[in-house]
Protein backbone atom coordinates (compact mmCIF):
# COMPACT_ATOMS: atom_id res chain seq x y z
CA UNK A 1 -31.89 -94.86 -93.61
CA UNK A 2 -31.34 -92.41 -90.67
CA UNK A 3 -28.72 -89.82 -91.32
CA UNK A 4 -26.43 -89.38 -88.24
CA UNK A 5 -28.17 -85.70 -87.46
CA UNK A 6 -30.77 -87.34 -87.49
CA UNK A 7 -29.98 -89.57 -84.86
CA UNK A 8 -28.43 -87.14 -83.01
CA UNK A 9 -31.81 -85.26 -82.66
CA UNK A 10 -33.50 -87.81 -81.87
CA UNK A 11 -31.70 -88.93 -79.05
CA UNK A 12 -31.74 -85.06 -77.79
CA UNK A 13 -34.93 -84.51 -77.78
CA UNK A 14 -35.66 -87.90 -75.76
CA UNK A 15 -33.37 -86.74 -73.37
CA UNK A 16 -35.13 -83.46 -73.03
CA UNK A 17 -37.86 -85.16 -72.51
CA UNK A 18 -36.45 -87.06 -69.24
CA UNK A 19 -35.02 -84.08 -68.13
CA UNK A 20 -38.51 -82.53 -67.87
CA UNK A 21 -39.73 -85.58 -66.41
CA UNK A 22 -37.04 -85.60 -63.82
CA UNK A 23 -37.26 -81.48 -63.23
CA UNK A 24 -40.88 -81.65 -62.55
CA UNK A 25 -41.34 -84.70 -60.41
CA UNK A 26 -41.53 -84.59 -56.39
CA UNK A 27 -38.54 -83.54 -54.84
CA UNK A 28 -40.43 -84.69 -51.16
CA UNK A 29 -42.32 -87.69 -49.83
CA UNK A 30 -46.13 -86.47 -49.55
CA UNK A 31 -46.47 -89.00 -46.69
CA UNK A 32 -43.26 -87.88 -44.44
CA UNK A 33 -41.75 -85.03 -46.03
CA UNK A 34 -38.84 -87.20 -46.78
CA UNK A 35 -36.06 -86.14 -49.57
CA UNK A 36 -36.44 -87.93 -52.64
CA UNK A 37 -33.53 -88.22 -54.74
CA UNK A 38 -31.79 -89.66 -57.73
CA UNK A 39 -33.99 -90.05 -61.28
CA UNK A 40 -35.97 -93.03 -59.52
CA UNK A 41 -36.81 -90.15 -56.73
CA UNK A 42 -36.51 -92.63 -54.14
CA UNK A 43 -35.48 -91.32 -50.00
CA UNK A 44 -31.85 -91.84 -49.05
CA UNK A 45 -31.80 -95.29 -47.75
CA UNK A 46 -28.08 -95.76 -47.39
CA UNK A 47 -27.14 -97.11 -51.06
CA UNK A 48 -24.15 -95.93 -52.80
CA UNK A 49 -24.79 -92.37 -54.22
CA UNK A 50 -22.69 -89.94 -56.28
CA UNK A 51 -23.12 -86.19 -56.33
CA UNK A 52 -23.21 -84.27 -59.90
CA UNK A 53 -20.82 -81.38 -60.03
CA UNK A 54 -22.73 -79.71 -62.25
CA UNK A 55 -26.06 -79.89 -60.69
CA UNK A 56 -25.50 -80.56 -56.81
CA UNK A 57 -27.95 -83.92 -57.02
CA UNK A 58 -27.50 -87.05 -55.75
CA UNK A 59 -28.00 -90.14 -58.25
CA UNK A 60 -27.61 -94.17 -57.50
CA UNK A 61 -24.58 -95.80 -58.54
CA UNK A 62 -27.74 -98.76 -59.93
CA UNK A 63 -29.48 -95.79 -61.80
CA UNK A 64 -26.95 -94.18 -63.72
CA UNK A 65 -25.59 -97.84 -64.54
CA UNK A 66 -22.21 -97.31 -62.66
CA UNK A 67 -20.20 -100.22 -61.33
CA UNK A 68 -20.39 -100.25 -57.25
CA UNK A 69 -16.81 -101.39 -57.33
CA UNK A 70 -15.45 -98.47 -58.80
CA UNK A 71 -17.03 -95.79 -56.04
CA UNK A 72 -13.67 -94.95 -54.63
CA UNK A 73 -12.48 -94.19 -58.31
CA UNK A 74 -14.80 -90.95 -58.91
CA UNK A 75 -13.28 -87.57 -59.21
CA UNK A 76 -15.72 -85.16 -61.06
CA UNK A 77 -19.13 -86.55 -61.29
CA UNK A 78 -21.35 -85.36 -63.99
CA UNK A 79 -24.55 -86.82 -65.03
CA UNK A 80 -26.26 -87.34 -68.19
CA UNK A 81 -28.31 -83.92 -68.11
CA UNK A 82 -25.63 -81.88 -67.23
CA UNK A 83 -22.49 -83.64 -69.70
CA UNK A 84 -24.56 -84.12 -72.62
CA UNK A 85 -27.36 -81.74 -72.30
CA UNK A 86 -26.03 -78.29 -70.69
CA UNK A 87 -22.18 -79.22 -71.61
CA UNK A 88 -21.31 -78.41 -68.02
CA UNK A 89 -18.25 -81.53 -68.66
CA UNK A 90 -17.15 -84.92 -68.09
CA UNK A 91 -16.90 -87.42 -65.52
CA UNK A 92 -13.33 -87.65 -64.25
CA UNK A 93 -12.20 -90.93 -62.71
CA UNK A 94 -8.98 -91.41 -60.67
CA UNK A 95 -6.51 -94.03 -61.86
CA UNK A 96 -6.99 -97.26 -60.61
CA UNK A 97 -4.10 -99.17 -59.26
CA UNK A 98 -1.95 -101.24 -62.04
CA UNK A 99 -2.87 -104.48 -59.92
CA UNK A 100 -5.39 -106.92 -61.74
CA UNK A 101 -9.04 -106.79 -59.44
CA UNK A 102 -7.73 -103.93 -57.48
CA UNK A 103 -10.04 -101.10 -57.69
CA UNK A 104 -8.51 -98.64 -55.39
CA UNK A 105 -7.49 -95.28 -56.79
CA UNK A 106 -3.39 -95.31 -57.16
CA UNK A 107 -1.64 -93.50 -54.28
CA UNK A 108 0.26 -89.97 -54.06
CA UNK A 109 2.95 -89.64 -51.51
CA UNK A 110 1.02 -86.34 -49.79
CA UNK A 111 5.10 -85.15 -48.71
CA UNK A 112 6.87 -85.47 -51.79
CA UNK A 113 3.73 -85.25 -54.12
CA UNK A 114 5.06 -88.44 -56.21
CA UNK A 115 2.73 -90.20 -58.07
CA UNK A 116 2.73 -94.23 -57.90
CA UNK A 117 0.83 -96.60 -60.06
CA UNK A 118 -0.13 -98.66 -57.26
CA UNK A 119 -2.45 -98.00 -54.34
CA UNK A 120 -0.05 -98.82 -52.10
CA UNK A 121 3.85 -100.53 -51.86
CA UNK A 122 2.54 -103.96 -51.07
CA UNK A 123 0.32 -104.06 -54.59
CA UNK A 124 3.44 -103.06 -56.43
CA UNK A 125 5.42 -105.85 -54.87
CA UNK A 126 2.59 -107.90 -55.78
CA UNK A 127 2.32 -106.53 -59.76
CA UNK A 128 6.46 -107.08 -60.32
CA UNK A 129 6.24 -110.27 -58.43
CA UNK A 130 3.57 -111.37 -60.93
CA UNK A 131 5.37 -110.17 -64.11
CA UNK A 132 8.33 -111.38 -63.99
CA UNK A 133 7.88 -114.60 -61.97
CA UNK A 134 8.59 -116.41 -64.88
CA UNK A 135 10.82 -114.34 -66.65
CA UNK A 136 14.16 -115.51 -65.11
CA UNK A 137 13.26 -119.35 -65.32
CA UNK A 138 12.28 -119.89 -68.74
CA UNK A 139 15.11 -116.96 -70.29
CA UNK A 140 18.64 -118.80 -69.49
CA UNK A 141 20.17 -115.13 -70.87
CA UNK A 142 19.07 -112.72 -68.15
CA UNK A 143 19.93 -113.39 -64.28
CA UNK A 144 17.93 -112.07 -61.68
CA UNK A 145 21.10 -110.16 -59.85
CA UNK A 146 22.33 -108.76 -63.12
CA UNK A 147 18.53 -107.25 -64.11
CA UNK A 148 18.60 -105.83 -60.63
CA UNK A 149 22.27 -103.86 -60.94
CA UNK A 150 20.63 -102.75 -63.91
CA UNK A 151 17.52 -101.26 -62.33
CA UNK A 152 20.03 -99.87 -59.32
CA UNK A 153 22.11 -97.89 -62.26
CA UNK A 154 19.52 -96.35 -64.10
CA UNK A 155 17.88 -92.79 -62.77
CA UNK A 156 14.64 -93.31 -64.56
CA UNK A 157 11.98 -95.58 -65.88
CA UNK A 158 12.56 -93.69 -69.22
CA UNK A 159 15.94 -94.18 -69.10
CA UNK A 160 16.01 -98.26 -68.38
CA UNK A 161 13.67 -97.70 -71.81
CA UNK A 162 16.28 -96.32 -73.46
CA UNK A 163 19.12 -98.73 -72.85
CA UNK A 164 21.29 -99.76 -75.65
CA UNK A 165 20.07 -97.45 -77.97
CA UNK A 166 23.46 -96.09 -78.17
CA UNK A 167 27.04 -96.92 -76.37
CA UNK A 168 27.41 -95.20 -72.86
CA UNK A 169 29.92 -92.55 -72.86
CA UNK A 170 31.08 -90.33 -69.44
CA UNK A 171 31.16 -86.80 -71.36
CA UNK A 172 32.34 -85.29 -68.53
CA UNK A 173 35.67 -87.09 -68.17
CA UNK A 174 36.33 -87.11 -71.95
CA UNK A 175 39.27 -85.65 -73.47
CA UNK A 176 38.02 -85.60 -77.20
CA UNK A 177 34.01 -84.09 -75.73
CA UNK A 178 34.01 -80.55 -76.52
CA UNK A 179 34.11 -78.31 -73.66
CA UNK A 180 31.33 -76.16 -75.05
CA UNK A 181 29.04 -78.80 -75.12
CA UNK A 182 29.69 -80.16 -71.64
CA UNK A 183 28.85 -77.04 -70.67
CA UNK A 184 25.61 -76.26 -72.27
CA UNK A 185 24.83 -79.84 -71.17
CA UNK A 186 25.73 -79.31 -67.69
CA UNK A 187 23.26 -75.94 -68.17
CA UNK A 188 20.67 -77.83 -69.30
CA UNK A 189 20.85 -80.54 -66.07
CA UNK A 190 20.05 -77.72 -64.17
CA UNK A 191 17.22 -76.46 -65.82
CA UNK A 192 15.75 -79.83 -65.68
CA UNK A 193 16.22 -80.05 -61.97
CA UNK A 194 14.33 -76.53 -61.53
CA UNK A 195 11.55 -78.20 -63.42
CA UNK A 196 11.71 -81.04 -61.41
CA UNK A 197 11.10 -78.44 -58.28
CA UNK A 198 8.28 -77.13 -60.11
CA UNK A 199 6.89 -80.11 -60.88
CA UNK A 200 6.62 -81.85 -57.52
CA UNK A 201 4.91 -77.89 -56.48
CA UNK A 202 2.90 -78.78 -58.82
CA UNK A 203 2.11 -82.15 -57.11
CA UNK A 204 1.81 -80.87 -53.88
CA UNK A 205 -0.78 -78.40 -54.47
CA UNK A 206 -2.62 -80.75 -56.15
CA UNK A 207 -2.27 -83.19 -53.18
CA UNK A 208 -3.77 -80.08 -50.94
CA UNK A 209 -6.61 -79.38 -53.05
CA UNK A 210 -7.38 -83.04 -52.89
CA UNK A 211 -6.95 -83.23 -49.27
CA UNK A 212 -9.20 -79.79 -49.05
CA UNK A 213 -12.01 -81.72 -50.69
CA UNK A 214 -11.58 -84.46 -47.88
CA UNK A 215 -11.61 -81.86 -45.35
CA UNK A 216 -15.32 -80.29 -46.83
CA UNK A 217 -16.52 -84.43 -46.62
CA UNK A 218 -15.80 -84.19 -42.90
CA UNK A 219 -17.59 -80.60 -42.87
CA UNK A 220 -20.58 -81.69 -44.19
CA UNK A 221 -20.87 -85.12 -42.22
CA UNK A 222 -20.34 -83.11 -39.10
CA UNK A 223 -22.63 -80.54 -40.18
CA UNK A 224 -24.93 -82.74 -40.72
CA UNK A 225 -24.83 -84.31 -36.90
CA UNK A 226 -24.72 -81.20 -35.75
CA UNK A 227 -28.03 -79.90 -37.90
CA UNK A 228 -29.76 -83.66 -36.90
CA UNK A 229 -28.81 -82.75 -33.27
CA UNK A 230 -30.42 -79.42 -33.72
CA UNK A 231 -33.84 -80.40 -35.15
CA UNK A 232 -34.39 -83.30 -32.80
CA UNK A 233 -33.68 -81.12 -30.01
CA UNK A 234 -36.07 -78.57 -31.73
CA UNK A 235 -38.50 -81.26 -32.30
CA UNK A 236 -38.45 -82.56 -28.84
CA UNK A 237 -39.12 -78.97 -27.63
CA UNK A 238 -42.23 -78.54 -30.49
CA UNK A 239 -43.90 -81.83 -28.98
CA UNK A 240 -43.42 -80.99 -25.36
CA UNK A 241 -44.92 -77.36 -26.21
CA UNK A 242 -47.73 -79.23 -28.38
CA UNK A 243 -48.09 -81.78 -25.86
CA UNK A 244 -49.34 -79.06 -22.84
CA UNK A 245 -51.08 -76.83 -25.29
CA UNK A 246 -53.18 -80.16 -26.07
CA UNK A 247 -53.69 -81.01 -22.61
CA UNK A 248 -55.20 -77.38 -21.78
CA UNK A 249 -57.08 -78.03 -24.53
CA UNK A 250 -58.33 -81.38 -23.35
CA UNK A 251 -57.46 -82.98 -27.25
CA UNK A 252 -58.06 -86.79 -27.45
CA UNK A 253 -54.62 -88.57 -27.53
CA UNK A 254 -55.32 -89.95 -30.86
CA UNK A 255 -55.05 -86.80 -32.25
CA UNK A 256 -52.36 -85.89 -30.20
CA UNK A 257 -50.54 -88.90 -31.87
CA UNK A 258 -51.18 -88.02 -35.21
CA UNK A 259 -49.61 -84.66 -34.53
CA UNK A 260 -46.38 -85.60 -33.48
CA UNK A 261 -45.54 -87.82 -36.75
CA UNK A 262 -44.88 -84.83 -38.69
CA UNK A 263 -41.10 -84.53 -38.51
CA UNK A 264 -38.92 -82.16 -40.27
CA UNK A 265 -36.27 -84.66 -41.84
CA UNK A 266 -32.85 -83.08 -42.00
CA UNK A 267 -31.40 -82.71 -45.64
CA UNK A 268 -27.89 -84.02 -46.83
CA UNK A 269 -25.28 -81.41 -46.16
CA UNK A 270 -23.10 -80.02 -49.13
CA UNK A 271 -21.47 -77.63 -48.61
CA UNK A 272 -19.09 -75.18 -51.22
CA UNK A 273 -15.72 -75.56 -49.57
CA UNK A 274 -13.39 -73.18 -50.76
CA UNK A 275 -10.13 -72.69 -48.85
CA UNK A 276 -9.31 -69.02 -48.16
CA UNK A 277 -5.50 -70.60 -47.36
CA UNK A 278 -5.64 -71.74 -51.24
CA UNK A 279 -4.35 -67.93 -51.57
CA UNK A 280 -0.80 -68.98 -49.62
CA UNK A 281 -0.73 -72.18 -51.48
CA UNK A 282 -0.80 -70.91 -54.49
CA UNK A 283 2.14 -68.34 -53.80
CA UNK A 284 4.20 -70.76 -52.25
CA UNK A 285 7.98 -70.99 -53.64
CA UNK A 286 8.97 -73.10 -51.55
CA UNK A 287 8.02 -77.01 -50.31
CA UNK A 288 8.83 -76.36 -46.80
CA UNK A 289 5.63 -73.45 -47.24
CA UNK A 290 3.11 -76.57 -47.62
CA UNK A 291 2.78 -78.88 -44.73
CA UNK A 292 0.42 -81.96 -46.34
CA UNK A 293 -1.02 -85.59 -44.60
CA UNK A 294 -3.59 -87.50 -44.61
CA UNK A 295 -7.06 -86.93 -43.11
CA UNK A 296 -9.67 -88.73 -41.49
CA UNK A 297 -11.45 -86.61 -39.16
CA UNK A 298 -11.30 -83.08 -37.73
CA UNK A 299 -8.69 -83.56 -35.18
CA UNK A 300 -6.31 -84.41 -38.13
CA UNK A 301 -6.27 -80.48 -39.28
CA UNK A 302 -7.71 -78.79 -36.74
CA UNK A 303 -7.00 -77.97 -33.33
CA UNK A 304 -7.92 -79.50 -29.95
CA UNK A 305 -9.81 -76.41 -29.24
CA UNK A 306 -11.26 -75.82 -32.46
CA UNK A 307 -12.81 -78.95 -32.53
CA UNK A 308 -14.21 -78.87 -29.46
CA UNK A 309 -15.63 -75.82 -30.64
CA UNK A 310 -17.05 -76.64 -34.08
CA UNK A 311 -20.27 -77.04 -33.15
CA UNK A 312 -20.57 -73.70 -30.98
CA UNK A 313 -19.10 -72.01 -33.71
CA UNK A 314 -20.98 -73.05 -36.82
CA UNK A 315 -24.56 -72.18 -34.77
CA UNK A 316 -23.09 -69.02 -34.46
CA UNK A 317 -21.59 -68.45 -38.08
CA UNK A 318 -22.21 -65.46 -39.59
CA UNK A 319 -19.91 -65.14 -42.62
CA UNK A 320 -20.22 -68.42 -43.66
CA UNK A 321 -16.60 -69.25 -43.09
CA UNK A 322 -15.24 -71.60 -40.15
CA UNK A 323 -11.98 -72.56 -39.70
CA UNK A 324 -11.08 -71.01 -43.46
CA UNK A 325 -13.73 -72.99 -45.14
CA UNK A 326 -16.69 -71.77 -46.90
CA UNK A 327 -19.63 -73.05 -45.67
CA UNK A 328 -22.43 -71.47 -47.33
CA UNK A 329 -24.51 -74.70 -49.75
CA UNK A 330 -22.43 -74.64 -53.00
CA UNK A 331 -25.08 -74.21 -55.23
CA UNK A 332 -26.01 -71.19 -53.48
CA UNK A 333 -22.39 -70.24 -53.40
CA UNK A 334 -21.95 -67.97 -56.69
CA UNK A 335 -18.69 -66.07 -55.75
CA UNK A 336 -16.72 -69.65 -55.64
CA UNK A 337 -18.63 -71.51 -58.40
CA UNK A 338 -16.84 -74.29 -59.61
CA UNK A 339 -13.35 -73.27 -57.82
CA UNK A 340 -12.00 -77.05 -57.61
CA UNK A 341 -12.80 -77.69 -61.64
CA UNK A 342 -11.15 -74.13 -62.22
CA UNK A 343 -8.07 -75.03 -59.67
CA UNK A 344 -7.45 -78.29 -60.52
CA UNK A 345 -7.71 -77.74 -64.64
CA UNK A 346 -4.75 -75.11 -64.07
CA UNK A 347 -2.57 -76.99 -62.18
CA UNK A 348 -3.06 -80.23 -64.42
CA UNK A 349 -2.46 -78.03 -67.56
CA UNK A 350 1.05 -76.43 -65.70
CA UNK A 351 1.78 -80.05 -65.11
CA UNK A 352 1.56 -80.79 -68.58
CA UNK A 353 3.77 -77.89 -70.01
CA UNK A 354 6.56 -78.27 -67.54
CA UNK A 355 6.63 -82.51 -68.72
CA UNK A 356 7.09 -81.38 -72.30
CA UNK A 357 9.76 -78.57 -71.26
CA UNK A 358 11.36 -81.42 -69.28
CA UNK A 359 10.78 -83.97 -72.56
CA UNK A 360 12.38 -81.54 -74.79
CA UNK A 361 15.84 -80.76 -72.64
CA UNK A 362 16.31 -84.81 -72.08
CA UNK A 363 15.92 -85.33 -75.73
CA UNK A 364 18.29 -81.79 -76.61
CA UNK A 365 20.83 -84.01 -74.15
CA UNK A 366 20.70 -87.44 -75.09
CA UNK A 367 21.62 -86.22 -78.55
CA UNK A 368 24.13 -83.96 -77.59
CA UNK A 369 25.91 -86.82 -75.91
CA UNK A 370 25.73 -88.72 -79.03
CA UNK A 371 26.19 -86.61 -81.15
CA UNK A 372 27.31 -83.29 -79.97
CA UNK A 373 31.00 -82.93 -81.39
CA UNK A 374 29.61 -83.51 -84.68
CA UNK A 375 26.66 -81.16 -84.91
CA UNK A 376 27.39 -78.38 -82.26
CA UNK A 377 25.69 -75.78 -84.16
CA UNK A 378 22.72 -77.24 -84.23
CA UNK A 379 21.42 -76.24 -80.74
């Protein structure tokens, strides 16, 4: 019997072997020139593809066995080569909304940086609607208006959780509460609302990364017009050159033909991004600093005049910046390798240590309030 090493090297070295098989097969049509992508090396034909963040190549959703349905749910691609060969990590996926058969990622409110579990207010209608449809009817105990005071009078989801587990008590306008310990309470409150602040920062430069990796998905398809626009008008110029050359030359029009099939096909643009604002973000103390919505197209974060002239200004780029984007191919970019992974991990690990600060003070209060007077030595 197979020990599990010995599995384990046996799987790796067949997948070294399809990575060599993939590395060294055509990367171009010999016929048209054509890209070929993907690990079936097949031409771009308009079927849902997904770009590896670790190796800038393009792979069918069919190929690499992924479920069409959940395209809008990919956040960091990686493919097999590159997560369990080189280690370069894992595939990321957005949450999906809480809704049954919805597969939309859930939505963050781009102003306040709050996270839902929906993709929208009308699928969390739906969800509650659904759950407790049948709740009031078949439990005689609970009424629907006195479930929704209850909801109205409670601050958190946490706390509606945490109902009944001990008798309410107003500390604050207690005789017998010690003073010492309303105070240290009331100190506490406001160190959880400073984490709050930080926390919806937090949130909002997330949200602007995000939205900076729509804006570079606008770049590149306008990029890519513009390059298209560029070698057909380069391509019309080659054949009218090619056509008089070929009539001073008196060339049969059969070879003429043949000639003018050879087109340069333009390649998928990709490019590396990185926001030289990200700088101000980053240094930001304050919400008002970070001005956030949604995008769709160029005109929704640029300028009238700079998008009339994109175009004129990427032909004549020369630092490979435009508008504050990098535009240089990111897998020739070295200096800002990886900068969303590297951005994003930090923010989601600041995230994480100001929730635990924050899950540490409410539990330091909630026992205080129960049980302050008694053990006010203990914190």
């Amino acid at each position: 019997m197979e020990s599990v090493n010995d599995i384990k090297n046996k799987e790796n070295k067949q997948l070294i072997a399809k990575y060599k098989k993939y590395i060294s097969s055509a990367k171009y049509d010999p016929n048209t020139g054509e890209e070929l992508y993907c690990i079936c090396r097949r031409p771009d034909n308009g079927e849902l593809m997904v770009c590896c963040d670790g190796c800038d190549q393009w792979f069918h959703f069919k190929c690499k066995g992924l479920d069409l349905k959940l395209d809008k749910l990919v956040s960091n691609y990686y493919c097999i080569f590159c997560d369990e060969l080189f280690e370069k990590g894992k595939t990321l996926w957005k949450k999906k909304c809480l809704l049954k058969n919805c597969y939309n990622p859930i939505n963050i409110d781009l102003s306040t940086g709050k996270v839902s579990k929906y993709c929208c207010n009308e699928h969390g209608k739906l969800y509650l609607r659904h759950k407790f449809s049948n709740k009031f009817d078949n439990d005689s105990s609970i009424k629907l208006d006195e479930f929704s005071k209850i909801l109205k009078d409670v601050s958190s989801f946490d706390s509606f959780l945490r109902l009944g587990d001990h008798l309410p008590m107003d500390y604050k306008n207690n005789p017998n509460f010690p003073e010492k310990i309303k105070i240290k309470i009331d100190n506490m409150n406001n160190e959880l609302k400073k984490l709050n602040e930080s926390l919806k920062m937090v949130e909002l430069k997330k949200s602007y990364l995000n939205n900076t990796r729509e804006k570079v998905k606008i770049y590149n398809d306008e990029i890519f017009k513009i390059n298209n626009a560029m070698n057909e008008a380069k391509q019309v110029a080659d054949l009218k050159q090619e056509e008089e050359q070929e009539e001073a030359a008196a060339v049969k029009k059969s070879k003429k033909n043949s000639k003018s099939k050879n087109k340069n096909l333009v390649k998928k643009v990709d490019i590396c991004g990185y926001d030289y604002k990200l700088s101000q973000i980053e240094n930001a103390v304050s919400l008002n600093n970070i001005q956030i919505h949604p995008i769709k197209s160029l005109s929704d974060f640029l300028s009238e005049e700079e998008v009339s002239n994109f175009a004129t200004n990427y032909k004549d780029n020369s630092d490979n910046i435009l508008y504050s984007l990098c535009i240089k191919e990111r897998n020739k970019c070295f200096k800002h390798s990886y900068w969303y992974d590297i951005k994003i991990d930090s923010l989601n690990l600041q995230f994480q240590e100001l929730n635990l600060q924050k899950a540490n003070i409410n539990k330091k209060i909630e026992y205080l309030i129960s049980n302050g007077w008694d053990y006010l030595e203990d914190y």
